[in-house]
PDB file of N, CA and C in Angstrom:
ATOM      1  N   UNK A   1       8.794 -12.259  -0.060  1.00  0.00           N
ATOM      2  CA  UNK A   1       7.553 -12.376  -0.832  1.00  0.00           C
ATOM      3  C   UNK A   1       6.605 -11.213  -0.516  1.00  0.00           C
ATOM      4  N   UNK A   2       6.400 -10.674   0.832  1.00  0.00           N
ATOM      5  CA  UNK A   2       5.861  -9.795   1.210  1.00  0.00           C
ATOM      6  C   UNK A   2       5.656  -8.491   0.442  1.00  0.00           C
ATOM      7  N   UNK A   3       6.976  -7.891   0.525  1.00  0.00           N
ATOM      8  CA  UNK A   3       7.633  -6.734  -0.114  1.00  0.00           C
ATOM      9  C   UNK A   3       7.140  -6.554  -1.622  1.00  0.00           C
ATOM     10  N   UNK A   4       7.643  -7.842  -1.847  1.00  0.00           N
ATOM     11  CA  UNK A   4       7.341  -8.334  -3.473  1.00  0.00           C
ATOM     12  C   UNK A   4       6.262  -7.543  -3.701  1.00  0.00           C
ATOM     13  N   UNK A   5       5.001  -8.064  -2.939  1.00  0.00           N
ATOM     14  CA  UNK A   5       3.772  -8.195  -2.896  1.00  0.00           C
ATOM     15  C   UNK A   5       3.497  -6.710  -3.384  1.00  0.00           C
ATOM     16  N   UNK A   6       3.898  -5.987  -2.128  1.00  0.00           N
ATOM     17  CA  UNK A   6       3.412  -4.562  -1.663  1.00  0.00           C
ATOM     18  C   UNK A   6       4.036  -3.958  -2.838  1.00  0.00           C
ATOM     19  N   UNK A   7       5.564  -3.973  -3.589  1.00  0.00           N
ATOM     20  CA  UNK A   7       5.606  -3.232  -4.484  1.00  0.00           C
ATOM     21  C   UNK A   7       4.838  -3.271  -5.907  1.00  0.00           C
ATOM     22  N   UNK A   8       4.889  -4.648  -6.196  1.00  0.00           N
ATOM     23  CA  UNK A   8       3.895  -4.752  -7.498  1.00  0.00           C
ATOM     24  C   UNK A   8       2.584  -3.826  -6.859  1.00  0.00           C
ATOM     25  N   UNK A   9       1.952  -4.432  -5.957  1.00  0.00           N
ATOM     26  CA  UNK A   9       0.576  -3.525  -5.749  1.00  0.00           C
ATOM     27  C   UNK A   9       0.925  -2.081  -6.001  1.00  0.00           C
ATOM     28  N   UNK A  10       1.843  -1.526  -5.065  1.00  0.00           N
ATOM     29  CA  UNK A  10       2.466   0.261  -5.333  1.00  0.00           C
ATOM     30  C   UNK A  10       2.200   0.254  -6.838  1.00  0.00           C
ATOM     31  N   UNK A  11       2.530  -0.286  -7.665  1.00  0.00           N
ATOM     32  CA  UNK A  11       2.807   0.344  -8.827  1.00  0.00           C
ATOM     33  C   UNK A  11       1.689   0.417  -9.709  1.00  0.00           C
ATOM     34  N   UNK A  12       0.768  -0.374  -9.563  1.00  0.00           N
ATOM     35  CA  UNK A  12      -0.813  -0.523  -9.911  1.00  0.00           C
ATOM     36  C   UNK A  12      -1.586   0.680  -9.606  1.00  0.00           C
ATOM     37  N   UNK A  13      -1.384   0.941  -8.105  1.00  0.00           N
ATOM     38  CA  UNK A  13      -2.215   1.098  -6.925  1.00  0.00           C
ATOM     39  C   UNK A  13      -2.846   2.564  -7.828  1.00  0.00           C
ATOM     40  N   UNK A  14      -2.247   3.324  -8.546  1.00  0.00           N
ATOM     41  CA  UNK A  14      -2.594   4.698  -8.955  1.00  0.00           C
ATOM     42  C   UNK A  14      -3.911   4.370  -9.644  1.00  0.00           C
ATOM     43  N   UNK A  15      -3.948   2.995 -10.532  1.00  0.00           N
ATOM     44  CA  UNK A  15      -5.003   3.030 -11.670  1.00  0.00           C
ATOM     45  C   UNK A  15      -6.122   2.637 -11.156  1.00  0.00           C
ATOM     46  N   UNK A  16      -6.293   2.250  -9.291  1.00  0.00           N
ATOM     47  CA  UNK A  16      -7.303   1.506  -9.194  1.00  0.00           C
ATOM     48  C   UNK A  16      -8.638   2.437  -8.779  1.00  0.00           C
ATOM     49  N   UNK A  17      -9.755   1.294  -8.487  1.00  0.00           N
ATOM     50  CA  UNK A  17     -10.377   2.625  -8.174  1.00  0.00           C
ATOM     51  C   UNK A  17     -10.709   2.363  -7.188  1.00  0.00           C
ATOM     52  N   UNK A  18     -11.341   3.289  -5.870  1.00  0.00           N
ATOM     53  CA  UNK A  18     -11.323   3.114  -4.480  1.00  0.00           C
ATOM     54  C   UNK A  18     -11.602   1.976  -4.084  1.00  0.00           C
ATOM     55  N   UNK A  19     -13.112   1.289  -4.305  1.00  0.00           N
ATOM     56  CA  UNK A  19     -13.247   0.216  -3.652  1.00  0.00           C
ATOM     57  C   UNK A  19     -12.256  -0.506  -4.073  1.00  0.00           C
ATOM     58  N   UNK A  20     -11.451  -0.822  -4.992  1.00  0.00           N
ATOM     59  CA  UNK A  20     -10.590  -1.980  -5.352  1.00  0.00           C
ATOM     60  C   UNK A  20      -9.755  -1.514  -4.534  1.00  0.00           C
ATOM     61  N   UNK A  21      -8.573  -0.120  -4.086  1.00  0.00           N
ATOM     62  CA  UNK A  21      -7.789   0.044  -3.515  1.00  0.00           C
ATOM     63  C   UNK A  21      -7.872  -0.245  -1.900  1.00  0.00           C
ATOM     64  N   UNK A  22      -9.258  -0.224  -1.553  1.00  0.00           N
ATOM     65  CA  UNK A  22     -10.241  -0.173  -0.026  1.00  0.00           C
ATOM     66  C   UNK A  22     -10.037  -2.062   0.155  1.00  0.00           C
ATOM     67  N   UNK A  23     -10.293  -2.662  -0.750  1.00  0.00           N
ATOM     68  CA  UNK A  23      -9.683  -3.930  -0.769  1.00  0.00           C
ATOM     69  C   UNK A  23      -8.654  -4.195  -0.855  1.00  0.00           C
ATOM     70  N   UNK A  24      -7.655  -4.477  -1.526  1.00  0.00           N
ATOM     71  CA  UNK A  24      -6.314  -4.465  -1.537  1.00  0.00           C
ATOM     72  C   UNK A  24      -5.790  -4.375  -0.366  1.00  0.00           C
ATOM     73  N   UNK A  25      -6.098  -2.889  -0.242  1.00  0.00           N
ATOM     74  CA  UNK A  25      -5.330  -2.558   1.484  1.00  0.00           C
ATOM     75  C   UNK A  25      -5.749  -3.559   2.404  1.00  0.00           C
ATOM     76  N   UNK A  26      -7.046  -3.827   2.711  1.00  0.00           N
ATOM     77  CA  UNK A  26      -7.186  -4.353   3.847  1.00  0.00           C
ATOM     78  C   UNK A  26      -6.697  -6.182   3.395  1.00  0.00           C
ATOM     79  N   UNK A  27      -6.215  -6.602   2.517  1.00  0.00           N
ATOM     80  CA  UNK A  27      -6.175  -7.819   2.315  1.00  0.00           C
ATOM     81  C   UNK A  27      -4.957  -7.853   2.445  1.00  0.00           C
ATOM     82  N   UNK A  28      -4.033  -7.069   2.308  1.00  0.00           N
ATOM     83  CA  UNK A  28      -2.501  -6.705   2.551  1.00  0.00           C
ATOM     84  C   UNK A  28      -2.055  -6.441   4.061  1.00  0.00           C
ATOM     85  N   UNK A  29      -3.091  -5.214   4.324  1.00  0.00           N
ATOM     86  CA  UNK A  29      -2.824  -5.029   6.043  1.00  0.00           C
ATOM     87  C   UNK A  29      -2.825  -6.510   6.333  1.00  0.00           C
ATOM     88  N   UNK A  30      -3.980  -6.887   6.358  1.00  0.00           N
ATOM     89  CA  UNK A  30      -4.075  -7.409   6.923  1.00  0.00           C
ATOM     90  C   UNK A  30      -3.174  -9.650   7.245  1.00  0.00           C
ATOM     91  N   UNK A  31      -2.531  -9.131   6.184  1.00  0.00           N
ATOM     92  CA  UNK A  31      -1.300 -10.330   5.547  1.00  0.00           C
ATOM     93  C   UNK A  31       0.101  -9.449   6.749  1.00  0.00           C
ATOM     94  N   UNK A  32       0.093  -8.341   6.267  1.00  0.00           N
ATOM     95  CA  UNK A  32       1.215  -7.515   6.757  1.00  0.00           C
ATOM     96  C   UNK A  32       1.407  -6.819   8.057  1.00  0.00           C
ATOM     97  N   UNK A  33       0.569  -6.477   8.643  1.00  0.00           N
ATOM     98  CA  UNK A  33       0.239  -5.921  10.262  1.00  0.00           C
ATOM     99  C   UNK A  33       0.723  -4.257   9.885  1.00  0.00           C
ATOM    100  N   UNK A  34       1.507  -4.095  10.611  1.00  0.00           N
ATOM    101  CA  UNK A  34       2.375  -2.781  10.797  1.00  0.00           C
ATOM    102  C   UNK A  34       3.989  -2.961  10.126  1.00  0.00           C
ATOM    103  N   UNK A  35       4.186  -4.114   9.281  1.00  0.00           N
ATOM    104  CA  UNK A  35       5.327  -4.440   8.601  1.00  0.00           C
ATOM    105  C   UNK A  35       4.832  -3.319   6.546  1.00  0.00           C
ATOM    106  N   UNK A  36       3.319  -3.628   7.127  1.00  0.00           N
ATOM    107  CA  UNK A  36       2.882  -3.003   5.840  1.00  0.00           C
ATOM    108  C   UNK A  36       3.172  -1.491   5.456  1.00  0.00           C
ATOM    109  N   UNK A  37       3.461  -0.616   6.627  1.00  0.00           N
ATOM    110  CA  UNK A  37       3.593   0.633   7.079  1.00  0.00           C
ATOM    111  C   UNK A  37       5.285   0.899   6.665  1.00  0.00           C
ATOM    112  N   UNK A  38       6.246  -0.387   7.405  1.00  0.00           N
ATOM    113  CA  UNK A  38       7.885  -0.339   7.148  1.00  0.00           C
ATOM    114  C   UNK A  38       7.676  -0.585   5.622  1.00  0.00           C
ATOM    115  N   UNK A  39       7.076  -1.049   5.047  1.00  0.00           N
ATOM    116  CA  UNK A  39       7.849  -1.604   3.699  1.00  0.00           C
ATOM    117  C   UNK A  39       7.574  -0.600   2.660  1.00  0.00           C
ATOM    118  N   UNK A  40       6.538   0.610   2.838  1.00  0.00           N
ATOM    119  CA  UNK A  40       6.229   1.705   2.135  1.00  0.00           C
ATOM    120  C   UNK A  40       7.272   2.957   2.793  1.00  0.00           C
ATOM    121  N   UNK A  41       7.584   2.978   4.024  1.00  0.00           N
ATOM    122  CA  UNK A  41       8.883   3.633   4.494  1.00  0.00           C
ATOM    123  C   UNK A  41       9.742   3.727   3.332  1.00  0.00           C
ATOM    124  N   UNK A  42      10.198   2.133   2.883  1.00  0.00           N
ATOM    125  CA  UNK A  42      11.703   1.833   2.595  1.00  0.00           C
ATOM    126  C   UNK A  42      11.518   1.925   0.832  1.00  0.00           C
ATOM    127  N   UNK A  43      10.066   2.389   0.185  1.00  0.00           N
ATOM    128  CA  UNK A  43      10.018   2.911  -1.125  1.00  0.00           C
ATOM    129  C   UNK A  43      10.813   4.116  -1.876  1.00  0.00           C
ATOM    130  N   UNK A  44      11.311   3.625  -2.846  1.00  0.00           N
ATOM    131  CA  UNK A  44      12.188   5.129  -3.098  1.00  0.00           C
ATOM    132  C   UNK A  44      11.594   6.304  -3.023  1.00  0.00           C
ATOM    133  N   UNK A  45       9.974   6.166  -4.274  1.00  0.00           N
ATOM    134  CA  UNK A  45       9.590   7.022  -4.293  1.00  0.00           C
ATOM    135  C   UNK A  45       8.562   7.752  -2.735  1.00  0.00           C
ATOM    136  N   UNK A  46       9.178   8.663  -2.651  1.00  0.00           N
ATOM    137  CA  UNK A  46       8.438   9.460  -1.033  1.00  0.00           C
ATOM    138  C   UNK A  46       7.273   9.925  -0.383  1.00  0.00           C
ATOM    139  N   UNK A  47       6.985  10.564  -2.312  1.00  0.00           N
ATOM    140  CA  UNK A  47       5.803  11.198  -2.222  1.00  0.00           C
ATOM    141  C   UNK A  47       4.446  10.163  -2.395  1.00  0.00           C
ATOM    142  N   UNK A  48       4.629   8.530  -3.512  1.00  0.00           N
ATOM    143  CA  UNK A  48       3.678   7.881  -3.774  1.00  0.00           C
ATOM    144  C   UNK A  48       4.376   7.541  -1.933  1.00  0.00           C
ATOM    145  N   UNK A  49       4.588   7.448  -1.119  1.00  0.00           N
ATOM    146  CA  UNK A  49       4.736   6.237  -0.482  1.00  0.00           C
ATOM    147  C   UNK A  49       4.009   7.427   0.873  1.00  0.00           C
ATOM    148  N   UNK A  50       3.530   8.491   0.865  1.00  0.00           N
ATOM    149  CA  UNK A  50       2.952   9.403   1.708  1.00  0.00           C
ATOM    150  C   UNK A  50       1.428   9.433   0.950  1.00  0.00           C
ATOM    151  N   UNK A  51       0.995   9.422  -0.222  1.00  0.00           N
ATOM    152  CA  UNK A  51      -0.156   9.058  -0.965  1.00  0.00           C
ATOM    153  C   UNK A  51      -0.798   8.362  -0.162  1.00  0.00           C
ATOM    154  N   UNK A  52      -0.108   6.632  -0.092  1.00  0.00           N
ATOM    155  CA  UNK A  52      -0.845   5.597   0.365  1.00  0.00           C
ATOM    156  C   UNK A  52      -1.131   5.558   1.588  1.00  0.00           C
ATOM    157  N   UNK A  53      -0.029   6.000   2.475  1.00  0.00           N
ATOM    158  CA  UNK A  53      -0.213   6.035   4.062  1.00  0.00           C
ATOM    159  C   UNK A  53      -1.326   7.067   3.716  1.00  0.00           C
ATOM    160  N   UNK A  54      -1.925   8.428   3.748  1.00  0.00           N
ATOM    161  CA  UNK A  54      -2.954   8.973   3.803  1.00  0.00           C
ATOM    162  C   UNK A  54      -4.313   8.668   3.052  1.00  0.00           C
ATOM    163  N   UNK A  55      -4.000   7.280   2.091  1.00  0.00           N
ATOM    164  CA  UNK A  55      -5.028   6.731   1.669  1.00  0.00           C
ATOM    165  C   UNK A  55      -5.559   5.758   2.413  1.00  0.00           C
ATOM    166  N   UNK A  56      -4.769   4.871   3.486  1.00  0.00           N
ATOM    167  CA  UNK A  56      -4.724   4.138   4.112  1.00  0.00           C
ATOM    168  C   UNK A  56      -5.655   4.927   5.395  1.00  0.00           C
ATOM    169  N   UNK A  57      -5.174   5.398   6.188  1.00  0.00           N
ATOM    170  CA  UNK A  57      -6.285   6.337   7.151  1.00  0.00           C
ATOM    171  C   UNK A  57      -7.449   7.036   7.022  1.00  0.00           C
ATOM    172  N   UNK A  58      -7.441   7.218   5.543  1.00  0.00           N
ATOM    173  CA  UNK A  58      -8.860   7.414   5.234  1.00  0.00           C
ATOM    174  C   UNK A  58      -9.984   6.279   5.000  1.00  0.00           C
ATOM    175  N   UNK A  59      -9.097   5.133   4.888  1.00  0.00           N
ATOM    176  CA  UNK A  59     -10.557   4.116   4.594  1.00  0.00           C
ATOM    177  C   UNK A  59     -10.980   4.071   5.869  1.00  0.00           C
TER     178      UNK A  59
END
């Protein structure tokens, strides 16, 4: 269900706009711990999945 989660969000995640993405994340981290970090690893795409990790350290 997790995964689930995180990919539907991935695929959104481009249209949102910060504060919504500034939410999301932390409502996900925080569901997900550091599992949230593996499950964007194991995304095909490389480059959205390096996007989010550096969107992620910036909030």
């Amino acid at each position: 269900i997790m995964p689930e989660m995180v990919k539907q969000w991935h695929q959104s995640y481009k249209f949102a706009t910060r504060p919504a993405l500034k939410s999301v994340f932390n409502e996900i981290y925080d569901q997900l711990g550091e599992e949230f970090f593996h499950v964007f690893k194991n995304l095909s795409d490389e480059k959205s999945c390096r996007d989010v990790r550096r969107c992620i350290f910036e909030l």
